[in-house]
N, C-alpha and C. Protein backbone atom coordinates (compact mmCIF):
# COMPACT_ATOMS: atom_id res chain seq x y z
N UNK A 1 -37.61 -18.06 -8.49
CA UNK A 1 -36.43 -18.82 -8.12
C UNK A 1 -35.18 -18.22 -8.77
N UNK A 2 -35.17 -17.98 -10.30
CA UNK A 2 -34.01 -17.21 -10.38
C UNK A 2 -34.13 -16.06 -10.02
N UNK A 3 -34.88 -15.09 -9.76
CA UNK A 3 -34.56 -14.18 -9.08
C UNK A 3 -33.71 -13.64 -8.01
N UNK A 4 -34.29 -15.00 -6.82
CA UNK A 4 -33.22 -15.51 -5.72
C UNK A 4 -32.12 -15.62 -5.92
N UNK A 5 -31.72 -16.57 -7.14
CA UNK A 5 -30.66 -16.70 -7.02
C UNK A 5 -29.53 -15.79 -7.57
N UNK A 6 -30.39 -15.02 -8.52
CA UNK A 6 -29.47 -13.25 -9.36
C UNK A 6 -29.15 -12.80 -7.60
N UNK A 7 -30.31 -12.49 -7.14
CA UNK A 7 -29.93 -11.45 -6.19
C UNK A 7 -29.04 -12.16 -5.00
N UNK A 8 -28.96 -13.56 -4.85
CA UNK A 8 -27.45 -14.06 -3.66
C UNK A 8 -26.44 -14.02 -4.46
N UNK A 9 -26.14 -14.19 -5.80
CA UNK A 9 -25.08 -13.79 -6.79
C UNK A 9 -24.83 -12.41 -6.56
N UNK A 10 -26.02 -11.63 -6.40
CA UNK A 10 -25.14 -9.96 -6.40
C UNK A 10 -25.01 -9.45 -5.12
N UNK A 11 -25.59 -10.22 -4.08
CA UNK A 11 -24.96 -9.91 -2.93
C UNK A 11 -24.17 -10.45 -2.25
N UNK A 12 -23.36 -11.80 -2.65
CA UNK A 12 -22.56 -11.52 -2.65
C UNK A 12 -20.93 -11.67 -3.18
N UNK A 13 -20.90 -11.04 -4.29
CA UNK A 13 -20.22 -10.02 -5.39
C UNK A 13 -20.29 -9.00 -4.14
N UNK A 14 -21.26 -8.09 -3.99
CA UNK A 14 -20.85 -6.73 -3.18
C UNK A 14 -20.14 -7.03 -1.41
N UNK A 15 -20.55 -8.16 -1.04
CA UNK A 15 -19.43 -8.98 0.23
C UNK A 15 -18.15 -8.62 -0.07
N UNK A 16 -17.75 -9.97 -1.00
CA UNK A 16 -16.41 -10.35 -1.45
C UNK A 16 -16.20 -8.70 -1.70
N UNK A 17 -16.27 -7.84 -2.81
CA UNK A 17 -15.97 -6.57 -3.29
C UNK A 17 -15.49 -5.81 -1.60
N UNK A 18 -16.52 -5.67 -1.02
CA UNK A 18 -16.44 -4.48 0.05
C UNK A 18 -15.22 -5.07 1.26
N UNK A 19 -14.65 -6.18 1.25
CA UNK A 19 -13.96 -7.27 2.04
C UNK A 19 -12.46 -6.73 1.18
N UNK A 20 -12.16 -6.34 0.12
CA UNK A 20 -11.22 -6.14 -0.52
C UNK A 20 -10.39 -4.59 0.22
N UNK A 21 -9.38 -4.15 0.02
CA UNK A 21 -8.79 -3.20 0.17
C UNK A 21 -8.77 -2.52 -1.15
N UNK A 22 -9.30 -0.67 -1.38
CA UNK A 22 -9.49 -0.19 -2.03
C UNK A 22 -7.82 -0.15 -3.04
N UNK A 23 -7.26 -0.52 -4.05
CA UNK A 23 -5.90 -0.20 -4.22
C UNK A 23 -5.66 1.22 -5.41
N UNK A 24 -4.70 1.65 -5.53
CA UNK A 24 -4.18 2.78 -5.91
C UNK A 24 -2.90 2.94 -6.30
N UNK A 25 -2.24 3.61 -7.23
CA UNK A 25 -1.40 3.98 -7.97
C UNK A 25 -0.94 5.42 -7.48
N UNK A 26 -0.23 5.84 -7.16
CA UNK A 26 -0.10 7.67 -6.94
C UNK A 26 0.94 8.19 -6.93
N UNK A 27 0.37 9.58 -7.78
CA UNK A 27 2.23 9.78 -8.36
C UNK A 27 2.79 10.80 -6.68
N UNK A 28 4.06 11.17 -6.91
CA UNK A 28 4.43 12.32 -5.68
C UNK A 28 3.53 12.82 -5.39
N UNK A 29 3.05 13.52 -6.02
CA UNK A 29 2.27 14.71 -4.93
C UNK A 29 1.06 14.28 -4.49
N UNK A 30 0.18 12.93 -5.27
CA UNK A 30 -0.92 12.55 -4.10
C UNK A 30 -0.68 11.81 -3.35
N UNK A 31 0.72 11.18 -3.64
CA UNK A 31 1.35 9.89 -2.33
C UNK A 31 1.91 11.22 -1.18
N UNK A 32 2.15 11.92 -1.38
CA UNK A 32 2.86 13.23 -0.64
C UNK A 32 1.49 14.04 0.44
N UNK A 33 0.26 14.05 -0.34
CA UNK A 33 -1.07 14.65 0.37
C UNK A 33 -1.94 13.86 0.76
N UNK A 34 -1.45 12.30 0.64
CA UNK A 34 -2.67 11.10 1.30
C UNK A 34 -1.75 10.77 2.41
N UNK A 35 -0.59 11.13 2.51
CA UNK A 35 0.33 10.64 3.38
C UNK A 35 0.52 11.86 5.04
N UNK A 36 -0.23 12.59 4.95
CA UNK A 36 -0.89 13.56 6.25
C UNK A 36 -1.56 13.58 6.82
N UNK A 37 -2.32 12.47 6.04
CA UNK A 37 -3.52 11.50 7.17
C UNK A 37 -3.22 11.24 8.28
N UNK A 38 -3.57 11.13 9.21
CA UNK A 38 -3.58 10.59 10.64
C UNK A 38 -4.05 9.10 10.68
N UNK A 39 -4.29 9.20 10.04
CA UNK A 39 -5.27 7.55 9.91
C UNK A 39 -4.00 6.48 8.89
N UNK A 40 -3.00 7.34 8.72
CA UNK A 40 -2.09 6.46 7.10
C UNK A 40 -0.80 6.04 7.89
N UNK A 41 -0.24 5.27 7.66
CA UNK A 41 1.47 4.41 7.25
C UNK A 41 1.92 4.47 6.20
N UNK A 42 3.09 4.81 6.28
CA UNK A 42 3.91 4.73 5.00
C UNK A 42 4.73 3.71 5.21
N UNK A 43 4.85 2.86 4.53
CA UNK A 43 5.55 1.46 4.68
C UNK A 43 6.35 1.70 3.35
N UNK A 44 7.84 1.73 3.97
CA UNK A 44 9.06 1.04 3.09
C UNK A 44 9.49 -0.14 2.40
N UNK A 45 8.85 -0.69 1.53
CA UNK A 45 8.69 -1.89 1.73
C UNK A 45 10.39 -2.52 0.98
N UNK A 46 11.52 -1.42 0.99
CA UNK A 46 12.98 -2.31 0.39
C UNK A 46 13.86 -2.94 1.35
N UNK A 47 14.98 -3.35 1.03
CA UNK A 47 15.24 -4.05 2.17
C UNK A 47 16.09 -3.13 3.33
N UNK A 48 16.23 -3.32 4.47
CA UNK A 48 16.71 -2.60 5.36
C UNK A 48 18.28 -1.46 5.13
N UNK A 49 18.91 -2.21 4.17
CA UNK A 49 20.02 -1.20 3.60
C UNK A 49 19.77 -0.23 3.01
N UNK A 50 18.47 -0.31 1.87
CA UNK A 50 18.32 0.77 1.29
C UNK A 50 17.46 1.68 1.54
N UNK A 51 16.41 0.99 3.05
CA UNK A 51 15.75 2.33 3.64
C UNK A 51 16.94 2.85 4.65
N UNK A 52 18.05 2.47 5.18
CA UNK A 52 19.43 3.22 5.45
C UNK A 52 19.94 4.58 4.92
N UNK A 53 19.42 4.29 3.57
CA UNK A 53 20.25 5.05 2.28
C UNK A 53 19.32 5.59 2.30
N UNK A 54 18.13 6.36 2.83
CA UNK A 54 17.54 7.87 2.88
C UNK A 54 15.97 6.81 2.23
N UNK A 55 14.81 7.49 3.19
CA UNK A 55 13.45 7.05 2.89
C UNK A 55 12.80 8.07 3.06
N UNK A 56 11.06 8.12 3.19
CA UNK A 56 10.44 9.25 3.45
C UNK A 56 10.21 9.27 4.70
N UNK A 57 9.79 10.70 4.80
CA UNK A 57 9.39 11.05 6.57
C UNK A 57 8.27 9.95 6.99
N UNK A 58 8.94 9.58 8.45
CA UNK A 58 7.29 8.95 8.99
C UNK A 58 7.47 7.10 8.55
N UNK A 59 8.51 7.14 7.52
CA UNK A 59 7.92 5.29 7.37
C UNK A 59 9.14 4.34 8.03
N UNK A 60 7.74 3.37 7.59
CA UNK A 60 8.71 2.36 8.49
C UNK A 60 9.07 1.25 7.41
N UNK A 61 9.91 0.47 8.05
CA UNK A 61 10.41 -0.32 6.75
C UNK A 61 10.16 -1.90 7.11
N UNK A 62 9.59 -2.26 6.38
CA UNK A 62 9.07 -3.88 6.29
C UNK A 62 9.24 -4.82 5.14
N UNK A 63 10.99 -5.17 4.70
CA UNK A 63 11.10 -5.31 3.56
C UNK A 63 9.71 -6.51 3.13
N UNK A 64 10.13 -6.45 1.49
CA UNK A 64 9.37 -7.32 0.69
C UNK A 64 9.42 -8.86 0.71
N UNK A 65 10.69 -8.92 0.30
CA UNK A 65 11.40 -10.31 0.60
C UNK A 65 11.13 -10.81 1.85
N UNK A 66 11.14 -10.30 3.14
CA UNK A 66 10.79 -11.05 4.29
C UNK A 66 9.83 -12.49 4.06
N UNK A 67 10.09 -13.24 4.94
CA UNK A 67 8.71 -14.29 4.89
C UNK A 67 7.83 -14.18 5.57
N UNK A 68 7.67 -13.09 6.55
CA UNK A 68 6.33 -12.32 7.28
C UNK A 68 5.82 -11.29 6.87
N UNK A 69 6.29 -10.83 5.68
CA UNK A 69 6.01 -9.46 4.53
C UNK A 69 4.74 -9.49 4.67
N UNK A 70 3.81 -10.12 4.66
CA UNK A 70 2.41 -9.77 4.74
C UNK A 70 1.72 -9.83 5.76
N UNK A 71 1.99 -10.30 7.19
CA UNK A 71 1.30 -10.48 8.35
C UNK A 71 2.28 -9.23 8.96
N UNK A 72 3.54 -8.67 9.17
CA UNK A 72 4.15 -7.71 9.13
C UNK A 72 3.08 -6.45 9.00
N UNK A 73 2.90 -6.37 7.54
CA UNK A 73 2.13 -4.77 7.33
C UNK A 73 0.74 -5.12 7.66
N UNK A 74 -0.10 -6.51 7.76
CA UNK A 74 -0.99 -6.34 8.29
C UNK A 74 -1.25 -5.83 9.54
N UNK A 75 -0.26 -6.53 10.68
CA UNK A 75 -0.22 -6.14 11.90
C UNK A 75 -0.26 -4.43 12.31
N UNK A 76 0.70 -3.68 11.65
CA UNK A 76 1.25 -2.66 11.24
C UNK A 76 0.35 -1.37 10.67
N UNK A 77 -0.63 -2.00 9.85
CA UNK A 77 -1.10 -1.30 9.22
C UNK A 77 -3.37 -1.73 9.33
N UNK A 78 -3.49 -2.41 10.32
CA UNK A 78 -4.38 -2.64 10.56
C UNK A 78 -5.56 -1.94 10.78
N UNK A 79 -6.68 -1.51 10.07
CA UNK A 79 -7.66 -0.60 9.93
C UNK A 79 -7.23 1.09 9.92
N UNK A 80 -6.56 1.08 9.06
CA UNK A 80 -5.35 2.25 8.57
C UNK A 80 -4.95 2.26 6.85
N UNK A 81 -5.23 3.05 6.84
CA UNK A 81 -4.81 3.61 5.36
C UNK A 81 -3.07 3.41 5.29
N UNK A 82 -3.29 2.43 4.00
CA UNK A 82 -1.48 1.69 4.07
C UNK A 82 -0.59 2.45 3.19
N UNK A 83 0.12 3.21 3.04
CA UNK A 83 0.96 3.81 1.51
C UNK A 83 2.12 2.82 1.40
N UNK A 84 2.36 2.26 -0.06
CA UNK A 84 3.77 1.21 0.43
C UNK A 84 4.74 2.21 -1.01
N UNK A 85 6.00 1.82 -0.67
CA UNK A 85 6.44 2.45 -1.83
C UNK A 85 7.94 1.54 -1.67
N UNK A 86 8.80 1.53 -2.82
CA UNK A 86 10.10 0.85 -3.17
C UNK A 86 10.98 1.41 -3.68
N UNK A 87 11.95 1.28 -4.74
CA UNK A 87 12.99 2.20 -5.69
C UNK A 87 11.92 2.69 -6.47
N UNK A 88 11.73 1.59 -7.81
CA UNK A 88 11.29 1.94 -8.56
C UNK A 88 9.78 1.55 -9.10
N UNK A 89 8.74 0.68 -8.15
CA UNK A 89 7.62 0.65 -8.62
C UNK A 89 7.10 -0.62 -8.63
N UNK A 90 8.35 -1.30 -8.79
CA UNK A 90 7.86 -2.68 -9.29
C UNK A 90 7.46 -3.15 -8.11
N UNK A 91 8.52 -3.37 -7.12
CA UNK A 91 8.13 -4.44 -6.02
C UNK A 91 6.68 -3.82 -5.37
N UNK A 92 6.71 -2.38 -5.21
CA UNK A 92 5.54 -1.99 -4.69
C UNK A 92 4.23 -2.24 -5.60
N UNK A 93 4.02 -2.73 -7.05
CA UNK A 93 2.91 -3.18 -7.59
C UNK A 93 2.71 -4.68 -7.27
N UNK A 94 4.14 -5.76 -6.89
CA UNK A 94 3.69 -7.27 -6.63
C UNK A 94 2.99 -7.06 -5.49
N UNK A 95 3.27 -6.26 -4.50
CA UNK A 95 2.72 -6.06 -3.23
C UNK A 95 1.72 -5.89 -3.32
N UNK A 96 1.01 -4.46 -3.75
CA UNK A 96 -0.48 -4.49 -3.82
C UNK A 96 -1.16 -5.71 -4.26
N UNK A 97 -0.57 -6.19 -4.80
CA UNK A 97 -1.55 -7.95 -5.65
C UNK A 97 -1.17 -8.42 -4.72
N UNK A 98 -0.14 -8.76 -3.09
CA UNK A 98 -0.25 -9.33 -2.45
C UNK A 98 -1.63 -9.49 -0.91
N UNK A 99 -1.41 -7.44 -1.01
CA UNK A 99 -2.13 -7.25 0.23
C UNK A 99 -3.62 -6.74 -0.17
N UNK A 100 -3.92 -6.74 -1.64
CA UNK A 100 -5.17 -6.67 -2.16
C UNK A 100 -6.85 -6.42 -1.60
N UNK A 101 -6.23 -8.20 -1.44
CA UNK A 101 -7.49 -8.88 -0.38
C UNK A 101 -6.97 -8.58 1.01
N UNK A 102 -6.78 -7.92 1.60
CA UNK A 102 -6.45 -7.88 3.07
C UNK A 102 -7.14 -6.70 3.50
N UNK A 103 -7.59 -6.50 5.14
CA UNK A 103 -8.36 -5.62 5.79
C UNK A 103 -7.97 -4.15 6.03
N UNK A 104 -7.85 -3.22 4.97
CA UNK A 104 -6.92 -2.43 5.01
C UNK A 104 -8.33 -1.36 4.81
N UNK A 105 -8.01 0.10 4.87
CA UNK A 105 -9.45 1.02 4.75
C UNK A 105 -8.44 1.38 2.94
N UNK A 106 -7.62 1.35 3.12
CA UNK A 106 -7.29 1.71 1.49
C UNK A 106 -5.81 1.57 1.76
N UNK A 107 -5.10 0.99 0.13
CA UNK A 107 -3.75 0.73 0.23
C UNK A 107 -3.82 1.52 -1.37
N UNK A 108 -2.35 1.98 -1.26
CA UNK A 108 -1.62 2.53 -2.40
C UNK A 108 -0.21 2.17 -2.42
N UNK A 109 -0.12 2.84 -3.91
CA UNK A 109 1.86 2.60 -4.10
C UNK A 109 2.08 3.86 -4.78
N UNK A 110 3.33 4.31 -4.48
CA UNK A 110 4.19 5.55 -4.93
C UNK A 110 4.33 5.18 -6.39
N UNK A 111 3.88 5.62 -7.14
CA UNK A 111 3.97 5.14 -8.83
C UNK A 111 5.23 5.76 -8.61
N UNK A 112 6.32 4.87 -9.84
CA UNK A 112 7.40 5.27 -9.77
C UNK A 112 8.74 5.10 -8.39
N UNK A 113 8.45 4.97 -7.26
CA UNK A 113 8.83 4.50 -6.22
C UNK A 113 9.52 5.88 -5.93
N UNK A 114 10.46 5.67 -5.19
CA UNK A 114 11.35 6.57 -4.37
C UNK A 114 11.87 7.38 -5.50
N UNK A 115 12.79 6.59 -6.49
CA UNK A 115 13.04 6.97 -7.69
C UNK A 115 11.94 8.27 -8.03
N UNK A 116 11.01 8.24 -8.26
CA UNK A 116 10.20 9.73 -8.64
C UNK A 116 10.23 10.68 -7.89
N UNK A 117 9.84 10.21 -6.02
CA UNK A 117 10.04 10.84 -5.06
C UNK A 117 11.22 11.66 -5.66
N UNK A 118 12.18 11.25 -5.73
CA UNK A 118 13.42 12.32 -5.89
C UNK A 118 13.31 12.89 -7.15
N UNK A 119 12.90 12.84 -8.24
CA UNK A 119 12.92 13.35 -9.37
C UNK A 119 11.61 14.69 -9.32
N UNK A 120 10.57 14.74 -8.20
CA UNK A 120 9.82 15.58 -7.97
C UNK A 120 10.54 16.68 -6.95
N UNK A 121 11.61 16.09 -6.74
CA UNK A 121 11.98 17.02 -5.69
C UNK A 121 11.70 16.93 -4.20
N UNK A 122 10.89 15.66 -3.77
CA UNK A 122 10.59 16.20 -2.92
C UNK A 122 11.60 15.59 -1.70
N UNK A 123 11.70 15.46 -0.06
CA UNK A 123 12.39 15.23 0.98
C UNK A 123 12.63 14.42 0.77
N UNK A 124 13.69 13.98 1.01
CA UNK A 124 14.36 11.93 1.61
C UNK A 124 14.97 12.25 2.72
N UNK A 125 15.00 11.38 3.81
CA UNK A 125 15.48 11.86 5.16
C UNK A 125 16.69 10.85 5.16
N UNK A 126 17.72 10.99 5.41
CA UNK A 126 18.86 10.20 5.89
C UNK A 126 19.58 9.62 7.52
């Protein structure tokens, strides 16, 4: 009997677990080489003025603040590898704790946000 019940406890633990979106941290250059995927989005997640003011190639912008911010990039980003990124890091870490639990094949954030983007040097498109 406890046996049974260890093993519906650990299966499912591995449910709930595998139901989660894998999340991630990544500095420029692996947000820069996960982002050539065919399978990925890069989601802007600041508000519409400041993806104005120069973002990366390819994304789209779905600010944070919205009140559809999360059914937004779900829609958007649905059985697709999600990249989200911001200025500086922050808003893109509340996010991952938002879209966590959501049906995603893997979500990340630009450690550092755009802010690093440019300090690595690399493109901002205007």
């Amino acid at each position: 009997m406890k046996l049974n019940l260890i093993s519906g406890i650990i299966l499912f633990i591995t449910v709930v677990a595998s139901c989660s979106a894998q999340t991630q941290r990544l500095n420029p250059d692996e947000f820069e080489k996960k982002s050539a995927n065919e399978q990925t989005i890069i989601v802007d997640i600041r508000t519409p003025q400041e993806f104005a003011a120069g973002h990366l190639k390819n994304a789209i912008n779905i600010n944070f603040y919205s009140p559809d911010f999360v059914s937004s990039i779900e829609k958007a980003g649905k059985n697709k590898n999600v990249l989200i990124y911001c200025a500086s890091g922050n808003r893109s870490g509340q996010a991952l704790q938002k879209l966590k639990n959501n049906s995603f094949n893997s979500l990340a954030d630009l450690q550092g946000g755009i802010s690093a983007w440019n300090a690595a040097g690399k493109q901002i498109l205007r």
